[in-house]
PDB file of N, CA and C in Angstrom:
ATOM      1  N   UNK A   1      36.785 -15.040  -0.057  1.00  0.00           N
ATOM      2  CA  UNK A   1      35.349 -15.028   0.182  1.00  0.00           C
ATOM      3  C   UNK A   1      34.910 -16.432   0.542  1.00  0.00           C
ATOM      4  N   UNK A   2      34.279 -16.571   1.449  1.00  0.00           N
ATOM      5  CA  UNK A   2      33.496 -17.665   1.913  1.00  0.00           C
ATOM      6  C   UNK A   2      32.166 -18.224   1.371  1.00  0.00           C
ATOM      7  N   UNK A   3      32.525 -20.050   0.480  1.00  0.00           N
ATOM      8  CA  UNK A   3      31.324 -20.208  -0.309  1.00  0.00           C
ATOM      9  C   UNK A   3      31.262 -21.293   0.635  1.00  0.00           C
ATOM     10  N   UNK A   4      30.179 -20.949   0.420  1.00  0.00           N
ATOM     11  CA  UNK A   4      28.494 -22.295   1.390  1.00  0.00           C
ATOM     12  C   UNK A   4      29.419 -23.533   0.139  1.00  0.00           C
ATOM     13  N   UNK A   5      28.593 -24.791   0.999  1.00  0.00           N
ATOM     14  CA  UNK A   5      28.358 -26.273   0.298  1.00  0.00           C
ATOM     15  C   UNK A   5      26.898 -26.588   0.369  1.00  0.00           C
ATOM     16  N   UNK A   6      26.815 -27.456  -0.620  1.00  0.00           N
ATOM     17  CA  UNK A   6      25.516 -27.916  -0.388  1.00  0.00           C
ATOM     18  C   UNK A   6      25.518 -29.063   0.587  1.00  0.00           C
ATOM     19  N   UNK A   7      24.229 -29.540   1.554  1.00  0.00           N
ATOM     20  CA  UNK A   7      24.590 -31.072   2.061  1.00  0.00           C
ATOM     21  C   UNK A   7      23.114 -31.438   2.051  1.00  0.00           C
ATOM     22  N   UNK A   8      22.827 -32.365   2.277  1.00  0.00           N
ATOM     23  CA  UNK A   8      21.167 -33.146   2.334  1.00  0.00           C
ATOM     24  C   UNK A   8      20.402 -32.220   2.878  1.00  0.00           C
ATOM     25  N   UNK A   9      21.142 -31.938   4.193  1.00  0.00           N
ATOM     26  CA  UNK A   9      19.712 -30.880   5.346  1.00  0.00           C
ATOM     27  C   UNK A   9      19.914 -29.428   5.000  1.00  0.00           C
ATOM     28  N   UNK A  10      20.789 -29.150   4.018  1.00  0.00           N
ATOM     29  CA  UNK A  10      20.609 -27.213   3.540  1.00  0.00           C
ATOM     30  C   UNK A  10      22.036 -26.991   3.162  1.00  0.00           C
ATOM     31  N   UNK A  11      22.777 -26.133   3.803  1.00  0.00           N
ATOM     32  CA  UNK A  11      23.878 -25.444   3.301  1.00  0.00           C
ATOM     33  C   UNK A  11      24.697 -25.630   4.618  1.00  0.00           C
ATOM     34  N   UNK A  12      26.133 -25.447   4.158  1.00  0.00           N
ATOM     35  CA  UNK A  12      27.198 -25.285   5.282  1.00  0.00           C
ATOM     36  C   UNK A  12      28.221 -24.113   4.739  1.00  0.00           C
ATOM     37  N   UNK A  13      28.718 -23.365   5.887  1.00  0.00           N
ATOM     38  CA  UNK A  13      29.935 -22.505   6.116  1.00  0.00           C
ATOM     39  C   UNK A  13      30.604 -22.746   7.063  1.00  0.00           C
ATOM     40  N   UNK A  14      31.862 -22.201   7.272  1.00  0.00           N
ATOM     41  CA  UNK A  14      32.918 -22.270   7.671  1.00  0.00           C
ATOM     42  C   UNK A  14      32.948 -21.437   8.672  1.00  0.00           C
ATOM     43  N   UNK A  15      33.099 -21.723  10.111  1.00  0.00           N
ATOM     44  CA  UNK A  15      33.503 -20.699  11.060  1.00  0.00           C
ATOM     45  C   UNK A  15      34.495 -19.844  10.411  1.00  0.00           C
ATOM     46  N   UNK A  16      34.850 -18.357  10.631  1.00  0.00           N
ATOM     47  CA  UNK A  16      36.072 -17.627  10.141  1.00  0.00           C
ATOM     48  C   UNK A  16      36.539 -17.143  11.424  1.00  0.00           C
ATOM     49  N   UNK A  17      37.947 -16.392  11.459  1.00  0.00           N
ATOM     50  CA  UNK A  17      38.071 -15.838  13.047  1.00  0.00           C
ATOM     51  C   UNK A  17      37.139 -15.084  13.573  1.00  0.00           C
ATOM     52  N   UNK A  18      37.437 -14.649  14.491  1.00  0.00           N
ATOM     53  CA  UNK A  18      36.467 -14.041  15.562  1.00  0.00           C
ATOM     54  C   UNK A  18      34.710 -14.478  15.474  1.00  0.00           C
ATOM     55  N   UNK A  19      34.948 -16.104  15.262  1.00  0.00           N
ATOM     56  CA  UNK A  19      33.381 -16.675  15.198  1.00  0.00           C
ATOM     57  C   UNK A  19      32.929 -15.947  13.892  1.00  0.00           C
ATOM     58  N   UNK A  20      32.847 -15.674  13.200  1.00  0.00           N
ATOM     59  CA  UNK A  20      32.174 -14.960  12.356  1.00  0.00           C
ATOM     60  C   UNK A  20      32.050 -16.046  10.997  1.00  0.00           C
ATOM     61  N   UNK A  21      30.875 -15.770  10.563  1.00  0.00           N
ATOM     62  CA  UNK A  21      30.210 -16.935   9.618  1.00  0.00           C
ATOM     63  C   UNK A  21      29.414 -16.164   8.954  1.00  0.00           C
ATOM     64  N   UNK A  22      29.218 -16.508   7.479  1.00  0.00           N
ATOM     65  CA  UNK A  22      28.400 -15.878   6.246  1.00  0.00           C
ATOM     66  C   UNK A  22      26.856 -16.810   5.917  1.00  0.00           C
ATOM     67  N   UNK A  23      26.020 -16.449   6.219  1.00  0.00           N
ATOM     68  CA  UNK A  23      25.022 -17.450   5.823  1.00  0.00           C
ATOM     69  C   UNK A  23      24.601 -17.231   4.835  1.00  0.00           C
ATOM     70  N   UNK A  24      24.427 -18.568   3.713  1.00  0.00           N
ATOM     71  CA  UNK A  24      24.627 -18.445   2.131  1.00  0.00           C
ATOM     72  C   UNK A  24      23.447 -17.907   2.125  1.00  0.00           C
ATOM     73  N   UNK A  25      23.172 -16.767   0.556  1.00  0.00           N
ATOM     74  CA  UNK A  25      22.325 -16.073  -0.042  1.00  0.00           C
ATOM     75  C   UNK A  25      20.989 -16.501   0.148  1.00  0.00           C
ATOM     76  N   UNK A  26      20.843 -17.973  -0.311  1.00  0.00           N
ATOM     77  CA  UNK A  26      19.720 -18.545  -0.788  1.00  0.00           C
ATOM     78  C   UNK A  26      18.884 -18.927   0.886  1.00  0.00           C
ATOM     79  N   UNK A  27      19.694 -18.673   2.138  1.00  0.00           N
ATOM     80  CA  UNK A  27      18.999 -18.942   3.375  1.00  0.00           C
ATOM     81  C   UNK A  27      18.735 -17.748   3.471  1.00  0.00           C
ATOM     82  N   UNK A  28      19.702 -16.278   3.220  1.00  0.00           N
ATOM     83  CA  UNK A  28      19.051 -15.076   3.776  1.00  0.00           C
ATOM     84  C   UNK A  28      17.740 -14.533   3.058  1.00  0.00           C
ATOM     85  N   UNK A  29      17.850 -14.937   1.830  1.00  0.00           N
ATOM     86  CA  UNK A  29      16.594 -14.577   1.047  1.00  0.00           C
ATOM     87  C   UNK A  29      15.456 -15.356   1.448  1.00  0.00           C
ATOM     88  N   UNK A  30      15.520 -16.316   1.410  1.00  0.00           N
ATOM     89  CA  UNK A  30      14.595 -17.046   2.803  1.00  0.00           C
ATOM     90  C   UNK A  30      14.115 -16.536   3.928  1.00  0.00           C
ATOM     91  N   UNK A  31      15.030 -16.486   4.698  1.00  0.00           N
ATOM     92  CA  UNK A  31      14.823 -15.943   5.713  1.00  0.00           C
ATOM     93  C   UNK A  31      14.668 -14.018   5.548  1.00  0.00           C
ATOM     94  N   UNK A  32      14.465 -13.757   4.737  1.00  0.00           N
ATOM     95  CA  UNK A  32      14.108 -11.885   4.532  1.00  0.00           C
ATOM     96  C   UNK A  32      15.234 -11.110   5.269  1.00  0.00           C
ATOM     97  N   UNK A  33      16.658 -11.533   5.316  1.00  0.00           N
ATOM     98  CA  UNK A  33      17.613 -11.029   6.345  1.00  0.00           C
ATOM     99  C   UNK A  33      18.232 -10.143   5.488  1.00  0.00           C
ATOM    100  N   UNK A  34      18.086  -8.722   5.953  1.00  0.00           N
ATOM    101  CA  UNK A  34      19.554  -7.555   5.264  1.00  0.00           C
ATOM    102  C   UNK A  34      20.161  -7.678   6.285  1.00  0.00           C
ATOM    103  N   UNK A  35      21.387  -6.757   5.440  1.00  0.00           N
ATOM    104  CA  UNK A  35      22.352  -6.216   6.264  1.00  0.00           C
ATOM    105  C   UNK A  35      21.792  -5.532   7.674  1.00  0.00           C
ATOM    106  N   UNK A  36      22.739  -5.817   8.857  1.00  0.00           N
ATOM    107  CA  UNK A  36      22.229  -4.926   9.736  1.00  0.00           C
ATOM    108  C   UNK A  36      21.385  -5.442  10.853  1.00  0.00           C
ATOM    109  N   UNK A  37      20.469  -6.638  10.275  1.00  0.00           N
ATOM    110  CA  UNK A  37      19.331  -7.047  10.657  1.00  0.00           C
ATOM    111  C   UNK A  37      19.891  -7.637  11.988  1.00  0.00           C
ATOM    112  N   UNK A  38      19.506  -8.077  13.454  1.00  0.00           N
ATOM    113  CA  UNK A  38      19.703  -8.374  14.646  1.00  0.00           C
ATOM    114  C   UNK A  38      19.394 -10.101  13.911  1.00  0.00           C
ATOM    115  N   UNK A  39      20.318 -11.227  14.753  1.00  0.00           N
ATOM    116  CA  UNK A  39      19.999 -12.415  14.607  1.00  0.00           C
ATOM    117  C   UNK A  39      19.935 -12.947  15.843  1.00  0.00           C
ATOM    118  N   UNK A  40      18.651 -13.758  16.608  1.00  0.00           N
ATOM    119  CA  UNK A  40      18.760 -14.671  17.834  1.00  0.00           C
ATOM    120  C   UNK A  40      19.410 -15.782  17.857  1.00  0.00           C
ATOM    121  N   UNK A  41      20.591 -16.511  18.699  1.00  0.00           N
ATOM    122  CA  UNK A  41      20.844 -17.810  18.848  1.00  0.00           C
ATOM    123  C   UNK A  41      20.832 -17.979  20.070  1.00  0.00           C
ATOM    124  N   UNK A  42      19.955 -19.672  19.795  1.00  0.00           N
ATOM    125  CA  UNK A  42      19.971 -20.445  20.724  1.00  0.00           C
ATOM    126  C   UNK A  42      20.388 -21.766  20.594  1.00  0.00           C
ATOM    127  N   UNK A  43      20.879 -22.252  22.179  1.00  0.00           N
ATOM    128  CA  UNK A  43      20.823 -23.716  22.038  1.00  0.00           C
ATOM    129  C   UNK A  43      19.925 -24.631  22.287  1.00  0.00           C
ATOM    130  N   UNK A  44      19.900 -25.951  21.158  1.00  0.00           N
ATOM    131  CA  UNK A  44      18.913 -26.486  21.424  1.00  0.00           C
ATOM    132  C   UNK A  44      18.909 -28.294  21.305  1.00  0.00           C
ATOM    133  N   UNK A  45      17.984 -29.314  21.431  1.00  0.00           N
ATOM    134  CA  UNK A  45      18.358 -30.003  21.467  1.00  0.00           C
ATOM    135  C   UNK A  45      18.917 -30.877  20.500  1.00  0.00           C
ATOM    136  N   UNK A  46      18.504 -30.058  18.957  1.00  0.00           N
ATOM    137  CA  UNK A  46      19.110 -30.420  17.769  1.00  0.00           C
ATOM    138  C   UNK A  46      20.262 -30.152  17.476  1.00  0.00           C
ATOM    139  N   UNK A  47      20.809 -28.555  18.031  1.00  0.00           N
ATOM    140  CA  UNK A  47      21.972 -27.793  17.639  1.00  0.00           C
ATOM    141  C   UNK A  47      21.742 -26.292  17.890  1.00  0.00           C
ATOM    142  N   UNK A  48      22.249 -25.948  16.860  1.00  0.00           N
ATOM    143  CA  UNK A  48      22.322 -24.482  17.215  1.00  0.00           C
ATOM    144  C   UNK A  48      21.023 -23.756  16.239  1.00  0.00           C
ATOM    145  N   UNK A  49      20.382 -22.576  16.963  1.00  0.00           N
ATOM    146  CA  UNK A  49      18.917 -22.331  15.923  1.00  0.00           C
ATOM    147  C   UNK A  49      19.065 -20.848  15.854  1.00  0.00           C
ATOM    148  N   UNK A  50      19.495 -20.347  14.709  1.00  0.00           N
ATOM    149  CA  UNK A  50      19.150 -18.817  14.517  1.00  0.00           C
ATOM    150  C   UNK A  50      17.971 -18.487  13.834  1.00  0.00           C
ATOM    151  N   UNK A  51      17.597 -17.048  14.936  1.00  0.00           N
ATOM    152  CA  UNK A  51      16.563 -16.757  14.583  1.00  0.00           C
ATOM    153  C   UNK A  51      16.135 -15.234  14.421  1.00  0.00           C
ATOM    154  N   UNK A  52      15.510 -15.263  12.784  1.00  0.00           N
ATOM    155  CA  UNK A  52      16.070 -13.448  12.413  1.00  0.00           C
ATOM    156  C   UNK A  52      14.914 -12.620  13.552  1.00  0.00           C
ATOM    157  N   UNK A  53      15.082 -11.541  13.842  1.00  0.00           N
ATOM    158  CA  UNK A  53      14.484 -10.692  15.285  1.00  0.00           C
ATOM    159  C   UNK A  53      14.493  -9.435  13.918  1.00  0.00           C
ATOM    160  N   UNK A  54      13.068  -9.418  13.325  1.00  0.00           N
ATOM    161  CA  UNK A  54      13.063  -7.663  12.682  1.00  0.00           C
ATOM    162  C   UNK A  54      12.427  -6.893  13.563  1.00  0.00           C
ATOM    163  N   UNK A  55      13.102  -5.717  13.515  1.00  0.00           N
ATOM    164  CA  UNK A  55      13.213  -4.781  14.669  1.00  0.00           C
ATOM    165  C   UNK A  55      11.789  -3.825  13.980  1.00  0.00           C
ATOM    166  N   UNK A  56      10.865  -3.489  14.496  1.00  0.00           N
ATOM    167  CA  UNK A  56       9.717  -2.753  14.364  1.00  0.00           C
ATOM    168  C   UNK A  56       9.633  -1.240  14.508  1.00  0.00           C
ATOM    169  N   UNK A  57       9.967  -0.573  13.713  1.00  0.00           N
ATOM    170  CA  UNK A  57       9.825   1.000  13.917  1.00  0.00           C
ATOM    171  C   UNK A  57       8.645   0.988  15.323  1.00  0.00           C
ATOM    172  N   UNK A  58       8.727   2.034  16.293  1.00  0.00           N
ATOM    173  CA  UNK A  58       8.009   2.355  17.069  1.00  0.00           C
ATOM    174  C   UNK A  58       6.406   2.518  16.815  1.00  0.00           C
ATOM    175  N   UNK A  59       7.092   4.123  15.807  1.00  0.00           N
ATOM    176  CA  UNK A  59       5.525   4.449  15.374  1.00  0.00           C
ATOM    177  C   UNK A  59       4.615   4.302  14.200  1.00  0.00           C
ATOM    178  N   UNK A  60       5.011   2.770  13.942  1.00  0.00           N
ATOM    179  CA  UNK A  60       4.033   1.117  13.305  1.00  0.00           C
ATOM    180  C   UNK A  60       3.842   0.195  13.943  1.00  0.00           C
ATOM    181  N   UNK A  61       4.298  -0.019  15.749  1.00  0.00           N
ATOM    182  CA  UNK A  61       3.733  -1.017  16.169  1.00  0.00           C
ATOM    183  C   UNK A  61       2.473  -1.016  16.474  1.00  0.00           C
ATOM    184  N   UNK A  62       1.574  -0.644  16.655  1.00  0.00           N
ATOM    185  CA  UNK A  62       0.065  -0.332  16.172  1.00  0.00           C
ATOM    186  C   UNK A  62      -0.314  -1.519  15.004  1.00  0.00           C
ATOM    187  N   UNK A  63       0.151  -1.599  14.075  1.00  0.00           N
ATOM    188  CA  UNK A  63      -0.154  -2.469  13.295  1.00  0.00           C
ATOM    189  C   UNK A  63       0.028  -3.871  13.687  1.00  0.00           C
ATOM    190  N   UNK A  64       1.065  -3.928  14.468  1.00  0.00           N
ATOM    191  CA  UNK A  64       1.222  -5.596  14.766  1.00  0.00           C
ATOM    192  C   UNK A  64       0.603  -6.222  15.804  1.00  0.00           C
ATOM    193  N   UNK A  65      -0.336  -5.157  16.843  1.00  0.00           N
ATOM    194  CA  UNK A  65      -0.783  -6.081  17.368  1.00  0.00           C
ATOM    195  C   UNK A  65      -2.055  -6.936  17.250  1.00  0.00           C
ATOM    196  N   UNK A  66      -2.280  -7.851  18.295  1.00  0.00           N
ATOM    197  CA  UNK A  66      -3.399  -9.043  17.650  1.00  0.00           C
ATOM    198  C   UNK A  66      -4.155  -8.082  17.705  1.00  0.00           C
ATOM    199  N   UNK A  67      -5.144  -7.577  17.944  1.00  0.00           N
ATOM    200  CA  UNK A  67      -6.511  -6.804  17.624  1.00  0.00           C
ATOM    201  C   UNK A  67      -6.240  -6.208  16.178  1.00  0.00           C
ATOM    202  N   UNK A  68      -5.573  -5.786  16.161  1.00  0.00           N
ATOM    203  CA  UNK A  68      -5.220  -5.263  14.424  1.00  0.00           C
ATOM    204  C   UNK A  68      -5.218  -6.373  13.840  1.00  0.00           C
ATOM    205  N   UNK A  69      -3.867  -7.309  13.575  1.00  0.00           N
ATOM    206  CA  UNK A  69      -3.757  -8.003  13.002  1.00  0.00           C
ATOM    207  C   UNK A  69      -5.264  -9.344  12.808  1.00  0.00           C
ATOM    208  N   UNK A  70      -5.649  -9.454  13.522  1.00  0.00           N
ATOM    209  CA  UNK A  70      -7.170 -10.189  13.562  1.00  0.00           C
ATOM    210  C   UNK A  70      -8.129  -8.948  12.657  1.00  0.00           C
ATOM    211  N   UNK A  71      -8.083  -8.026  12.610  1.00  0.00           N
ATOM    212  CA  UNK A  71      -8.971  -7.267  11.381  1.00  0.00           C
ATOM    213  C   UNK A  71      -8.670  -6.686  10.484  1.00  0.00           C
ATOM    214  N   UNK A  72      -7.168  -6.927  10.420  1.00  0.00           N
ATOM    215  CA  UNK A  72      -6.699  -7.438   8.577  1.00  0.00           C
ATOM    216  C   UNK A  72      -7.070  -8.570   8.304  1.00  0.00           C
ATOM    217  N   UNK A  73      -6.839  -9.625   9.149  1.00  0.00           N
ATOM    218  CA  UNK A  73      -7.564 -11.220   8.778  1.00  0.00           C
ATOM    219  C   UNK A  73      -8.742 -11.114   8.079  1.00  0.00           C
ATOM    220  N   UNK A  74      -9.625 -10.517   9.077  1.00  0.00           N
ATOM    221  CA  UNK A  74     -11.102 -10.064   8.632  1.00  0.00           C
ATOM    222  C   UNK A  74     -11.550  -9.425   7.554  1.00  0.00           C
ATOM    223  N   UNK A  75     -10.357  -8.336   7.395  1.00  0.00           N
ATOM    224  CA  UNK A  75     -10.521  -7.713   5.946  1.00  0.00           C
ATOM    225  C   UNK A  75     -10.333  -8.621   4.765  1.00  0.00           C
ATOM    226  N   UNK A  76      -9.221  -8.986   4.719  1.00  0.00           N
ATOM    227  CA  UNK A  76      -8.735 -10.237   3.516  1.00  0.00           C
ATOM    228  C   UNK A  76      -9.901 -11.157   3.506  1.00  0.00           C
ATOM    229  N   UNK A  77     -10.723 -11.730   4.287  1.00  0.00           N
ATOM    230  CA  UNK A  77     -11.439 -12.653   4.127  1.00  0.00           C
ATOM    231  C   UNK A  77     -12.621 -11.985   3.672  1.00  0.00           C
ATOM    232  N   UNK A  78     -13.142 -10.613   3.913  1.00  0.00           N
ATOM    233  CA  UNK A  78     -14.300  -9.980   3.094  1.00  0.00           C
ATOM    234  C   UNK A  78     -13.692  -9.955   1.964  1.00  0.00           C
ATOM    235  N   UNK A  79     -12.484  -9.294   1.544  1.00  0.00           N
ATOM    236  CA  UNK A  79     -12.186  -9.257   0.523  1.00  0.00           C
ATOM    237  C   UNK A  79     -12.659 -10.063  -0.545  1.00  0.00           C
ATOM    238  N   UNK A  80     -11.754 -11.437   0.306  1.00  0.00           N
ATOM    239  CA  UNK A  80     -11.367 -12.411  -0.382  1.00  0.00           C
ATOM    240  C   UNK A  80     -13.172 -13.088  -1.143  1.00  0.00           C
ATOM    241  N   UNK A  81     -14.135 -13.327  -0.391  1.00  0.00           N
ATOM    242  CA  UNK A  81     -15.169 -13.630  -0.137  1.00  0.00           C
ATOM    243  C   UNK A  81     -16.332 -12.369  -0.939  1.00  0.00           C
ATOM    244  N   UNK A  82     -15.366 -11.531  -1.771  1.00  0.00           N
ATOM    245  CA  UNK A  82     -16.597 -10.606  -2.265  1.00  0.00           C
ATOM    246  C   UNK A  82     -17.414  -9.479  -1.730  1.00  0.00           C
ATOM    247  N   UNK A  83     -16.627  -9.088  -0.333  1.00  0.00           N
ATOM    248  CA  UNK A  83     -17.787  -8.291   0.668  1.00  0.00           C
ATOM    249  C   UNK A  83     -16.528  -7.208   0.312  1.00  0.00           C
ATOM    250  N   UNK A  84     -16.607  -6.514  -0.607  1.00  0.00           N
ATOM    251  CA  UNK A  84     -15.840  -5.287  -0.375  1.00  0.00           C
ATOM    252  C   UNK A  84     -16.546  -4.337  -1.713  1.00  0.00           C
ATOM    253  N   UNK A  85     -15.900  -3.284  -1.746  1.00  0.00           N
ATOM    254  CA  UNK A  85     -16.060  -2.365  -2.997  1.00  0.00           C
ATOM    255  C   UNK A  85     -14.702  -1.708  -3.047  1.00  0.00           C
ATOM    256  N   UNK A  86     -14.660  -1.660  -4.607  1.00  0.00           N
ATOM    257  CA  UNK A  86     -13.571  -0.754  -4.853  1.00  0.00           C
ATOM    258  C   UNK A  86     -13.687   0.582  -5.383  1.00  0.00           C
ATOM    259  N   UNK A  87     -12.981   1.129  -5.331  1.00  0.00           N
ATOM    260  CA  UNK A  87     -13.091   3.021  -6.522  1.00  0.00           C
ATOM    261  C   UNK A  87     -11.770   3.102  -7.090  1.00  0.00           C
ATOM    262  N   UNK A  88     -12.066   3.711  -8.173  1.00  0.00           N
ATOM    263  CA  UNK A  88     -11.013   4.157  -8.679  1.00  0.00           C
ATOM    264  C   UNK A  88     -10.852   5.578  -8.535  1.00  0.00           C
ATOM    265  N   UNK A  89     -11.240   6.211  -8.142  1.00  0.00           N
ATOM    266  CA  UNK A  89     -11.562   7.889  -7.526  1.00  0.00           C
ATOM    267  C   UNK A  89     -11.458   7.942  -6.621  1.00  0.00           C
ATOM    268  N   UNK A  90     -10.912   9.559  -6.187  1.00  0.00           N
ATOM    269  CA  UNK A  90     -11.429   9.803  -5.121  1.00  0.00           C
ATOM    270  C   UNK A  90     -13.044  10.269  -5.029  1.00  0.00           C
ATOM    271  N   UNK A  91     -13.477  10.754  -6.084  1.00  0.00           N
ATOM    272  CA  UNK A  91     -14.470  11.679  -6.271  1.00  0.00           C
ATOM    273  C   UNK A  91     -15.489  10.023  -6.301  1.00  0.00           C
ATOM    274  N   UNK A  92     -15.700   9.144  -7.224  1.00  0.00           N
ATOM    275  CA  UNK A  92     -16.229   7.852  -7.158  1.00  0.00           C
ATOM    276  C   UNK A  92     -16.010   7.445  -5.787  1.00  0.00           C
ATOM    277  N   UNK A  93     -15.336   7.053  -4.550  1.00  0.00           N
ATOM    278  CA  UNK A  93     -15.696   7.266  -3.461  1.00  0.00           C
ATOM    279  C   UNK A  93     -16.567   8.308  -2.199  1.00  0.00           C
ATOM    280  N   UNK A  94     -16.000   9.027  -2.906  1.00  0.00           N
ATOM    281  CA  UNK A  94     -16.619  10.065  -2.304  1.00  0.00           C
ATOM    282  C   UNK A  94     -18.070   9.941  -2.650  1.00  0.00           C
ATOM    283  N   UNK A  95     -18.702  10.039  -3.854  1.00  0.00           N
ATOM    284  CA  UNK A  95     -19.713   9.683  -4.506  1.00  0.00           C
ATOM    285  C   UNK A  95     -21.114   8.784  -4.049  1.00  0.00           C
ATOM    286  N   UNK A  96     -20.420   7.364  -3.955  1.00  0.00           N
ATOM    287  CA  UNK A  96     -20.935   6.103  -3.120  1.00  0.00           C
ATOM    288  C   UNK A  96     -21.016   6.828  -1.480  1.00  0.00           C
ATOM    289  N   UNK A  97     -20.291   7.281  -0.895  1.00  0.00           N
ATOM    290  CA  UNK A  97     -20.803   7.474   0.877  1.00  0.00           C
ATOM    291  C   UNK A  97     -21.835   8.738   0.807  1.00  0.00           C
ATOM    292  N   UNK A  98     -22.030   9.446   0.096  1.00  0.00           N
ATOM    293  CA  UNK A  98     -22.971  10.507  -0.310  1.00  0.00           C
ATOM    294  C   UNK A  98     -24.045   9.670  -0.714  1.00  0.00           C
ATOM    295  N   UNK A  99     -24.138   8.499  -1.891  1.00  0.00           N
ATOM    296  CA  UNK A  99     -25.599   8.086  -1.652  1.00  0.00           C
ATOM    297  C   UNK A  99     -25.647   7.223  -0.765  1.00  0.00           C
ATOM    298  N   UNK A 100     -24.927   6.703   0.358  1.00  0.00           N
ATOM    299  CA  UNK A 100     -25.204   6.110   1.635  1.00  0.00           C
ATOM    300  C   UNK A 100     -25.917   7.033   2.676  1.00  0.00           C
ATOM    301  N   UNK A 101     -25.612   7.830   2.800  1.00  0.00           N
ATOM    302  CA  UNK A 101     -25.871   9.092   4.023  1.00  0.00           C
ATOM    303  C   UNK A 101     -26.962   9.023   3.978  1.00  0.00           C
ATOM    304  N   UNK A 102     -27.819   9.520   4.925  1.00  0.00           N
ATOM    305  CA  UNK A 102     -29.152   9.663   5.781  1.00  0.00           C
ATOM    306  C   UNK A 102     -29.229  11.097   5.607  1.00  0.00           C
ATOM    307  N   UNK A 103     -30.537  11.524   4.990  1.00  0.00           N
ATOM    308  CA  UNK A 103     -30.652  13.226   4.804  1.00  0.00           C
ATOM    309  C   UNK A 103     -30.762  13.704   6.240  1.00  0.00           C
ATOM    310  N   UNK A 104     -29.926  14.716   6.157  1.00  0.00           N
ATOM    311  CA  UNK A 104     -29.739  15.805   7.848  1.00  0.00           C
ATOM    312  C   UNK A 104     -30.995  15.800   8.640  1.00  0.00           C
ATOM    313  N   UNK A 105     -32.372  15.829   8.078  1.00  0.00           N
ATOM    314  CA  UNK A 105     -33.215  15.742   8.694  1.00  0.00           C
ATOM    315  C   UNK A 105     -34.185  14.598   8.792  1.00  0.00           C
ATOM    316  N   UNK A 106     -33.198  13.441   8.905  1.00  0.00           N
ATOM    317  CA  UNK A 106     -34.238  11.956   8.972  1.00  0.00           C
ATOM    318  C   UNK A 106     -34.524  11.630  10.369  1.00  0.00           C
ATOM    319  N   UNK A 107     -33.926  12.263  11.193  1.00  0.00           N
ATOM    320  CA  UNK A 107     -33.673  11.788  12.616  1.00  0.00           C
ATOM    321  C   UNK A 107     -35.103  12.146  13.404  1.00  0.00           C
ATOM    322  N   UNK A 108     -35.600  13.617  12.475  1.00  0.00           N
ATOM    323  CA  UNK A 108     -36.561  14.284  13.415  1.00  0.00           C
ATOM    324  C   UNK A 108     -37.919  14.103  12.947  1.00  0.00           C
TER     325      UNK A 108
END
């Protein structure tokens, strides 16, 4: 089994045959890497830079894009800032948008 070293700038391993290299625990947990996971390398002018690529189920990319992701921002910051309500019910939700509502005949 192949153990990492420690050195000043992080950890080192050992090329093994067929290029193949173990990157120690304490970088994959870092870096959020399972098994399986796709890794990018490039070259660069420091050295060599891997970079973990998590692969996005299809039908959740909806969530990642910027228009979404900018009104989760928005949410967390009402949150965060006191502009929210919570329930512990469904029926206590339900409850609160019932005394929000406009009686059926306010319009006329």
């Amino acid at each position: 089994m192949l153990k990492s070293e420690s050195t000043k700038m992080g950890k080192t391993a050992r090329v093994r045959p067929k290029g193949q290299l173990t990157i120690p625990p304490e970088i994959r947990r870092a870096a959020r890497l399972e098994e399986g996971d796709p890794v990018e390398f490039e070259i660069t002018d420091e050295g060599i830079l891997l970079r973990p690529q998590k692969v996005i189920d299809a039908s959740q990319a909806w969530f990642w894009t910027p228009e979404w992701q900018a009104k989760e921002r928005e949410a967390d910051e009402d949150i965060a800032a006191g502009r929210s309500e919570r329930f512990e019910s469904d029926e206590e939700f339900l409850a609160a948008l019932d005394a929000r509502m406009k009686p059926l005949d306010a319009d006329s």
